[in-house]
Each structure stands twice: as C-alpha cells, then as structure tokens.
N, C-alpha and C. Protein backbone atom coordinates (compact mmCIF):
# COMPACT_ATOMS: atom_id res chain seq x y z
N UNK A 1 181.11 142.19 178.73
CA UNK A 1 180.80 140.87 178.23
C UNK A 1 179.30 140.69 178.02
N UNK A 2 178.38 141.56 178.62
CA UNK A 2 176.91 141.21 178.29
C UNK A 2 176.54 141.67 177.44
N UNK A 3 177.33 142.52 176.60
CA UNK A 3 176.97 143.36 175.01
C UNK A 3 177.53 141.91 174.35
N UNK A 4 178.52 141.20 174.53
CA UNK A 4 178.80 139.90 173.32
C UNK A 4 177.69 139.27 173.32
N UNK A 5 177.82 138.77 174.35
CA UNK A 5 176.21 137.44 174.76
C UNK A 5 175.18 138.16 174.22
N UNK A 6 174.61 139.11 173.70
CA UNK A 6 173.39 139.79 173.55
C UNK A 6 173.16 139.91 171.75
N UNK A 7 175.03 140.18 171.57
CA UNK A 7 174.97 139.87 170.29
C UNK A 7 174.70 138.73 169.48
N UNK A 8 176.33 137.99 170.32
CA UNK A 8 175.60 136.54 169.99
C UNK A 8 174.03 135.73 169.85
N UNK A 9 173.09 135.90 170.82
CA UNK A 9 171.75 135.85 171.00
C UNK A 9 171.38 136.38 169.87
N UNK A 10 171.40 137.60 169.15
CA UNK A 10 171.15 137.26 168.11
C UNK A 10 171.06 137.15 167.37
N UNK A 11 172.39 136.78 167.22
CA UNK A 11 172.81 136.32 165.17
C UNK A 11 172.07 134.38 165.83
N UNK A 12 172.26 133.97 166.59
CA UNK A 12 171.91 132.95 167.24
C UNK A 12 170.25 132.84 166.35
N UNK A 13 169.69 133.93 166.65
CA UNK A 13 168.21 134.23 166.84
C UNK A 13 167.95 134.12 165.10
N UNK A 14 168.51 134.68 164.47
CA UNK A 14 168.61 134.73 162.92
C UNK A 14 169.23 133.57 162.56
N UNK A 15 169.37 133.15 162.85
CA UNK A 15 170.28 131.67 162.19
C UNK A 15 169.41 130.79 162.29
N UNK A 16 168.66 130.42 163.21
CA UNK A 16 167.13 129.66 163.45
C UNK A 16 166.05 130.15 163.09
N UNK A 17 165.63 131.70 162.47
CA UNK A 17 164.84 131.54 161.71
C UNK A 17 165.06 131.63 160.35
N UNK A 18 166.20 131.59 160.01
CA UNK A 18 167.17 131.29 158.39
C UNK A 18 166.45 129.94 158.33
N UNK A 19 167.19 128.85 159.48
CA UNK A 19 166.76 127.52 158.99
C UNK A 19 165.44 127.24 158.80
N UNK A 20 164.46 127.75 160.32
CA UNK A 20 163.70 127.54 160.04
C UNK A 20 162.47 127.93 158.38
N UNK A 21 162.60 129.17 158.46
CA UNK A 21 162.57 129.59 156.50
C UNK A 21 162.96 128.35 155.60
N UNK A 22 164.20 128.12 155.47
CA UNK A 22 164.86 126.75 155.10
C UNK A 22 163.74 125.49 155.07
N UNK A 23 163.66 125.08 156.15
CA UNK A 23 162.99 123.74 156.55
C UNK A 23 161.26 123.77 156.36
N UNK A 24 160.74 125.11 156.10
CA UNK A 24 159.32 125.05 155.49
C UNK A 24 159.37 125.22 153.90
N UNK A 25 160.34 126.14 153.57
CA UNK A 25 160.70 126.19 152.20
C UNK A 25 160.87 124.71 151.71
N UNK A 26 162.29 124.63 152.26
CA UNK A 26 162.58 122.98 151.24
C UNK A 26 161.92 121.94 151.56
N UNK A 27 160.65 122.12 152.63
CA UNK A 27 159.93 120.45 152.87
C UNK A 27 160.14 119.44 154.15
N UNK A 28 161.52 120.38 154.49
CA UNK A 28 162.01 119.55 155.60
C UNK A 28 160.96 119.37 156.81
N UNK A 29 160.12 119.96 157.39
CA UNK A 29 159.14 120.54 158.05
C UNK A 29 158.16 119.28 158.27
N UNK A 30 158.07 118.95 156.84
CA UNK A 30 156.91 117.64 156.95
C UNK A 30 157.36 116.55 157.39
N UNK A 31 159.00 116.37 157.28
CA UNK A 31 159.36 115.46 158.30
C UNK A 31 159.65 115.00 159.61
N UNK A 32 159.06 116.51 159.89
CA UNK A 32 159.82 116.48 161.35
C UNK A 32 158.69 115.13 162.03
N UNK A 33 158.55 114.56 163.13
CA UNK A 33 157.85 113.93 163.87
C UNK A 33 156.68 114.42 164.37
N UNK A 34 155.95 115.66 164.21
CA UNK A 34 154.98 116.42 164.26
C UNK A 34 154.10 115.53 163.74
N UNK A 35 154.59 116.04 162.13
CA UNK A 35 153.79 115.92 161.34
C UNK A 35 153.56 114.52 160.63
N UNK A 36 154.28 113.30 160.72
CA UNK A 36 154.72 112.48 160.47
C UNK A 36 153.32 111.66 160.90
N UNK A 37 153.19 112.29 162.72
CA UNK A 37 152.13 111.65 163.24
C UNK A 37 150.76 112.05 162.96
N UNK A 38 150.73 113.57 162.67
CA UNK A 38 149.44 114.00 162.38
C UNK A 38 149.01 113.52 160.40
N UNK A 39 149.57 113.06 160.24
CA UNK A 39 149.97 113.12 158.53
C UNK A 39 148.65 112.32 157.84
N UNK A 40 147.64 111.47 158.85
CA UNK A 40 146.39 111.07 158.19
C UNK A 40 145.74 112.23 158.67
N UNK A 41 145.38 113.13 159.60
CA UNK A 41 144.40 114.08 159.65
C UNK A 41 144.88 115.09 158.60
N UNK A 42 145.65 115.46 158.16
CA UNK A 42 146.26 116.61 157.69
C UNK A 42 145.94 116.53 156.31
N UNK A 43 145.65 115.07 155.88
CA UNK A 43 145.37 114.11 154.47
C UNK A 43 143.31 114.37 154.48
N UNK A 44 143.26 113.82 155.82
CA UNK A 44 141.55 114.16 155.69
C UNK A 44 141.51 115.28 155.56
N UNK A 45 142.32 116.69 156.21
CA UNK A 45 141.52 118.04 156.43
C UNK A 45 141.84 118.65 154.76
N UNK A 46 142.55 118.02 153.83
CA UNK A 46 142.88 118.63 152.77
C UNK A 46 141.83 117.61 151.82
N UNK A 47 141.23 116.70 152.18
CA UNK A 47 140.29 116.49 151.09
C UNK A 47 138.74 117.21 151.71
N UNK A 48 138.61 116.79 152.87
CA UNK A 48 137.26 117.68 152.94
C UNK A 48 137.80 119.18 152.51
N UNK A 49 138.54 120.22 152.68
CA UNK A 49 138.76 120.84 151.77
C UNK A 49 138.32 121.11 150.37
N UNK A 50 139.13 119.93 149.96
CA UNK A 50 138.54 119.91 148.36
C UNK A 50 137.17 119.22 147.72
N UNK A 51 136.97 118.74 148.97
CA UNK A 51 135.31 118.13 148.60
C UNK A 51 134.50 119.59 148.94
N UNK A 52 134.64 120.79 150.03
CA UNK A 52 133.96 121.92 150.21
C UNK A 52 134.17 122.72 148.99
N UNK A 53 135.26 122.86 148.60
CA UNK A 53 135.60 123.95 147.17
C UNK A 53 134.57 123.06 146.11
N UNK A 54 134.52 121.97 145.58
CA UNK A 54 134.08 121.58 144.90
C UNK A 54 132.10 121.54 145.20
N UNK A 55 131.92 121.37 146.12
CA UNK A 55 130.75 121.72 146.67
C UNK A 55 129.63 123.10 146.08
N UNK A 56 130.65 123.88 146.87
CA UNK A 56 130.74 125.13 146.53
C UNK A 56 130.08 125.77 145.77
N UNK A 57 131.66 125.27 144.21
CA UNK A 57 131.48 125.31 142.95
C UNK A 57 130.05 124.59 142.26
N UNK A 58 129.87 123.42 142.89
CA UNK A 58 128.58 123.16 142.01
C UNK A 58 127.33 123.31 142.48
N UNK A 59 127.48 124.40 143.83
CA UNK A 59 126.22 125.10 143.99
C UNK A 59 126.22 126.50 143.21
N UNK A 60 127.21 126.50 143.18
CA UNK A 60 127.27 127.76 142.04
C UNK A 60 126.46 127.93 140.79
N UNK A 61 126.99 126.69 140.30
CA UNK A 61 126.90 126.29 138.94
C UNK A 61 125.20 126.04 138.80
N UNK A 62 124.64 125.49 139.99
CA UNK A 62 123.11 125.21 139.93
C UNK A 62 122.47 126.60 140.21
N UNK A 63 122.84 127.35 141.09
CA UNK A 63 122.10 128.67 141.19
C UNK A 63 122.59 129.44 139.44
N UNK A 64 123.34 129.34 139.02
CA UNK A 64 123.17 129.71 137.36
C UNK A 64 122.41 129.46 136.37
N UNK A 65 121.90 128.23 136.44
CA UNK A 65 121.18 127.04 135.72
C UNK A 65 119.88 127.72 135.62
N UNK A 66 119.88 127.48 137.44
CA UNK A 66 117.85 127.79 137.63
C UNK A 66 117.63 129.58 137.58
N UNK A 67 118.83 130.61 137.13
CA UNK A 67 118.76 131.42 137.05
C UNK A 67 118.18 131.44 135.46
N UNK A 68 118.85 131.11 134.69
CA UNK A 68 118.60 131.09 132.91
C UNK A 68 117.73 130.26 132.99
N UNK A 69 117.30 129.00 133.63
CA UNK A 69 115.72 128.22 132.91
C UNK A 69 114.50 129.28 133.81
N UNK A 70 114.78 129.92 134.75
CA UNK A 70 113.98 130.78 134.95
C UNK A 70 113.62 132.27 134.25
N UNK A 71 114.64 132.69 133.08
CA UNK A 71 114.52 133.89 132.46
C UNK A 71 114.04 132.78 131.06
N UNK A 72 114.34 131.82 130.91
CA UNK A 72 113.88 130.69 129.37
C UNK A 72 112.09 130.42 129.68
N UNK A 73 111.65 130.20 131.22
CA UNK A 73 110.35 130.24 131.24
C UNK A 73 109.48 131.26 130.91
N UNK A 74 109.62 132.33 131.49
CA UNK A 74 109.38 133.77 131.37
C UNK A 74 109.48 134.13 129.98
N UNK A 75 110.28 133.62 129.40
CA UNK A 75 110.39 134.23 127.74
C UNK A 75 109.61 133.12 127.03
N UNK A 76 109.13 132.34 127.45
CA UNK A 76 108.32 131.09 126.85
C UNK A 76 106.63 131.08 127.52
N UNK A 77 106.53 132.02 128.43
CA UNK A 77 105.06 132.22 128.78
C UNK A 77 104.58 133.43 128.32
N UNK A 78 105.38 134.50 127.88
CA UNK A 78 104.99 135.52 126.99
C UNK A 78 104.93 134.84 126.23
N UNK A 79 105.59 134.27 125.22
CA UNK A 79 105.05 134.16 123.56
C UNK A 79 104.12 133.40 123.21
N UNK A 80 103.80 132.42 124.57
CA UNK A 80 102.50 131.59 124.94
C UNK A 80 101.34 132.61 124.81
N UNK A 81 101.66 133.21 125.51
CA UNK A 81 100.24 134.61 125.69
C UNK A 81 99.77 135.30 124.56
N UNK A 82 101.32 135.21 124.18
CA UNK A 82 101.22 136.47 122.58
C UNK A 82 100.54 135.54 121.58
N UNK A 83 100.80 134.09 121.40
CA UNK A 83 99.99 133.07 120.70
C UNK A 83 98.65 132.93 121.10
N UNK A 84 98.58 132.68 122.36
CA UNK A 84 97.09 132.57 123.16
C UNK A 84 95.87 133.87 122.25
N UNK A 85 96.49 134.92 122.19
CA UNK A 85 95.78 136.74 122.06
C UNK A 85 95.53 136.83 120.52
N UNK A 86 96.79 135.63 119.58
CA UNK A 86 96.78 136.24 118.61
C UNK A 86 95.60 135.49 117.85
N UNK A 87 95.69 133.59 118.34
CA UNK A 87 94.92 132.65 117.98
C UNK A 87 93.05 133.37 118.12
N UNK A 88 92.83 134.17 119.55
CA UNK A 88 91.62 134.68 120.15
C UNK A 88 91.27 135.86 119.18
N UNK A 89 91.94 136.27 118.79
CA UNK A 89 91.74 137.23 117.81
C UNK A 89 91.59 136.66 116.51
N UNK A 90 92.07 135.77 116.01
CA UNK A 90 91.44 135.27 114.35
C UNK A 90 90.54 134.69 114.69
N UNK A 91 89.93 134.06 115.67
CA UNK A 91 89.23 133.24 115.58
C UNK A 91 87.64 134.04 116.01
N UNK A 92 87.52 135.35 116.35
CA UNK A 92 86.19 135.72 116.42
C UNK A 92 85.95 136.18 115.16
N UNK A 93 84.65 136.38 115.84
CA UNK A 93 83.31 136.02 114.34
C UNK A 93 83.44 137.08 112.59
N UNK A 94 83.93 138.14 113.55
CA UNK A 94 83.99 139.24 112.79
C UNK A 94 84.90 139.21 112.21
N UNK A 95 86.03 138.17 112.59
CA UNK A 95 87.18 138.11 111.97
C UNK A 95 87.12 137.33 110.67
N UNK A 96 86.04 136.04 110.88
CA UNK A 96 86.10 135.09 110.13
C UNK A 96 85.24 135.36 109.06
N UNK A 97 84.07 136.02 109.47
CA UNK A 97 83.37 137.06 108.32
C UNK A 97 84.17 137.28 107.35
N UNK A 98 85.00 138.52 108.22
CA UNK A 98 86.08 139.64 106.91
C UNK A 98 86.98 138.46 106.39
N UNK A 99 87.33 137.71 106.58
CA UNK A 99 88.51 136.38 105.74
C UNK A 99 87.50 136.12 104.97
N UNK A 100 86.29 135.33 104.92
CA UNK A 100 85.63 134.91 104.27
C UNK A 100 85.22 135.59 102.70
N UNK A 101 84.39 136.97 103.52
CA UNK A 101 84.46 137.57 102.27
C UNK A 101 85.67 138.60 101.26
N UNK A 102 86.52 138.28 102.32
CA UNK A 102 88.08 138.58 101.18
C UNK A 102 88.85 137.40 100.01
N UNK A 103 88.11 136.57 100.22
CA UNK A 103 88.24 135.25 99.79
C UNK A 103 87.46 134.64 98.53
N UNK A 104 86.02 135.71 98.68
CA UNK A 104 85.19 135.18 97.63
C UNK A 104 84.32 133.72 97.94
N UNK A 105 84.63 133.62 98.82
CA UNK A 105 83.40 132.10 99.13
C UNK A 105 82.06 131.98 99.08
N UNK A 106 81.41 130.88 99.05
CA UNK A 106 80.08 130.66 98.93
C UNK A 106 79.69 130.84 100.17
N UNK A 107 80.32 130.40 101.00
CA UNK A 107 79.70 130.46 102.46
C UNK A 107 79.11 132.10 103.19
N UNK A 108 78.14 131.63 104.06
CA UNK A 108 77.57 132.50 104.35
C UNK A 108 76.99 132.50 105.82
N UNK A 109 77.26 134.16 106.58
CA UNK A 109 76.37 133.50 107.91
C UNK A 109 74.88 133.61 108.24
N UNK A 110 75.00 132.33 108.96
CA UNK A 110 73.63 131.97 109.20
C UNK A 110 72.45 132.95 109.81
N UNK A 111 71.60 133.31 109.42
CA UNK A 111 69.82 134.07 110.19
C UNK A 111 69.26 133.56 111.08
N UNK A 112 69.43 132.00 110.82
CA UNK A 112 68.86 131.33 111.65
C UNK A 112 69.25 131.06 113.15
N UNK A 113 68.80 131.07 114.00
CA UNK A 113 69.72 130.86 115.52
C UNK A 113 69.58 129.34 115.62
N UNK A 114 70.94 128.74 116.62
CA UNK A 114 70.76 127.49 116.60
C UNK A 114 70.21 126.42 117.29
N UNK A 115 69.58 125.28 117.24
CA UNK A 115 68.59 124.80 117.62
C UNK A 115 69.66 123.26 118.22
N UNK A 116 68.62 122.88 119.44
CA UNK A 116 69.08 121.57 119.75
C UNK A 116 68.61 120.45 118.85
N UNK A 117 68.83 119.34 119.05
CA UNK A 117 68.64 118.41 118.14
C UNK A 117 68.40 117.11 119.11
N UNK A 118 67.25 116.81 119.81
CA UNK A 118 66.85 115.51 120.85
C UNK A 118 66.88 114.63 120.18
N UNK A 119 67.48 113.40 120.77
CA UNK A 119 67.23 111.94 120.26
C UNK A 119 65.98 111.38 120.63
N UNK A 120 64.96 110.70 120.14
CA UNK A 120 63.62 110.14 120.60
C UNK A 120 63.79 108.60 121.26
C-alpha cells in the first residue's frame, strides 16, 4: 500500500502544478487575495519601471545628440581655420601687389614710409 500512496502523491503533485500553470496562464493568479492586496504597489513598481526604461532611453538619445554636435563643431572649426589661412593669405602684401598688377591698375605701392598725422 505505500507504493499506491506514493503514486497517488504524485499524480496529486502534477495536478497542482497543471493548475497552477493554469491559474498564471489564464490570469487567475491576480485574483487570488495576494495580490488583490498588494495590487497598488505592484501598479507603482510597474510605472517606476516604465518611467526607468524611458529614462534610460532619453539618456541615450542625449549622449547621441552631444555625440554629432560634437563631430558638427569639429567640422565647423576646421573650415573656420581653413577660412581664417585662406583670408591671411590674400590679404598679404605680396599678394595684393600680384592682383593688382594682373589687373592693370593705376594704383601703385607707396616709397614713402608712413607718417603720423598730430592734431594742433
């Protein structure tokens, strides 16, 4: 007789975790009185949840941002430079000479060195 009882035990044993399977599957679970009572914390721990995922996400989204306006600066202080080098370069003397006389102008540079001019 202690081989029946042993059997019994457990198809017993499978039959309660059938239901139980059952009763988380179909929902039944959330009714039990457990949860019934815990059912405002369980409501807070699933929105802070979704306030952390969302968090998260839009620290994400900002470390992306200041990743590309930091490669947009960098590509905007070179061509600053490259303008800076190119402006410094037309604009010396020798430069403005050779334009000048590729140009045919009257103008001419000066012999004279330049002088202050005092008010009396």
């Amino acid at each position: 007789m202690g081989n029946n009882e042993h059997t019994e035990e457990k198809k017993n044993e499978k039959i309660r975790r059938r239901t139980a399977w059952k009763n988380i599957i179909g929902g039944d679970i959330l009714a039990a009185d457990f949860f019934r009572r815990q059912s405002k914390l369980i409501v807070l721990i699933m929105v802070l949840v979704i306030f952390y995922i969302h968090n998260r996400y839009a620290a994400q989204q900002q470390l992306i941002e200041i990743d590309r306006l930091k490669k947009e600066l960098i590509d905007i202080k070179y061509d600053a430079l490259t303008r800076s080098s190119e402006l410094l370069e037309r604009s010396r003397q020798s430069k403005i000479e050779e334009y000048i006389a590729t140009k045919e102008s009257d103008l001419q540079t000066s012999t004279n060195p330049p002088y202050l001019i005092k008010n009396k």
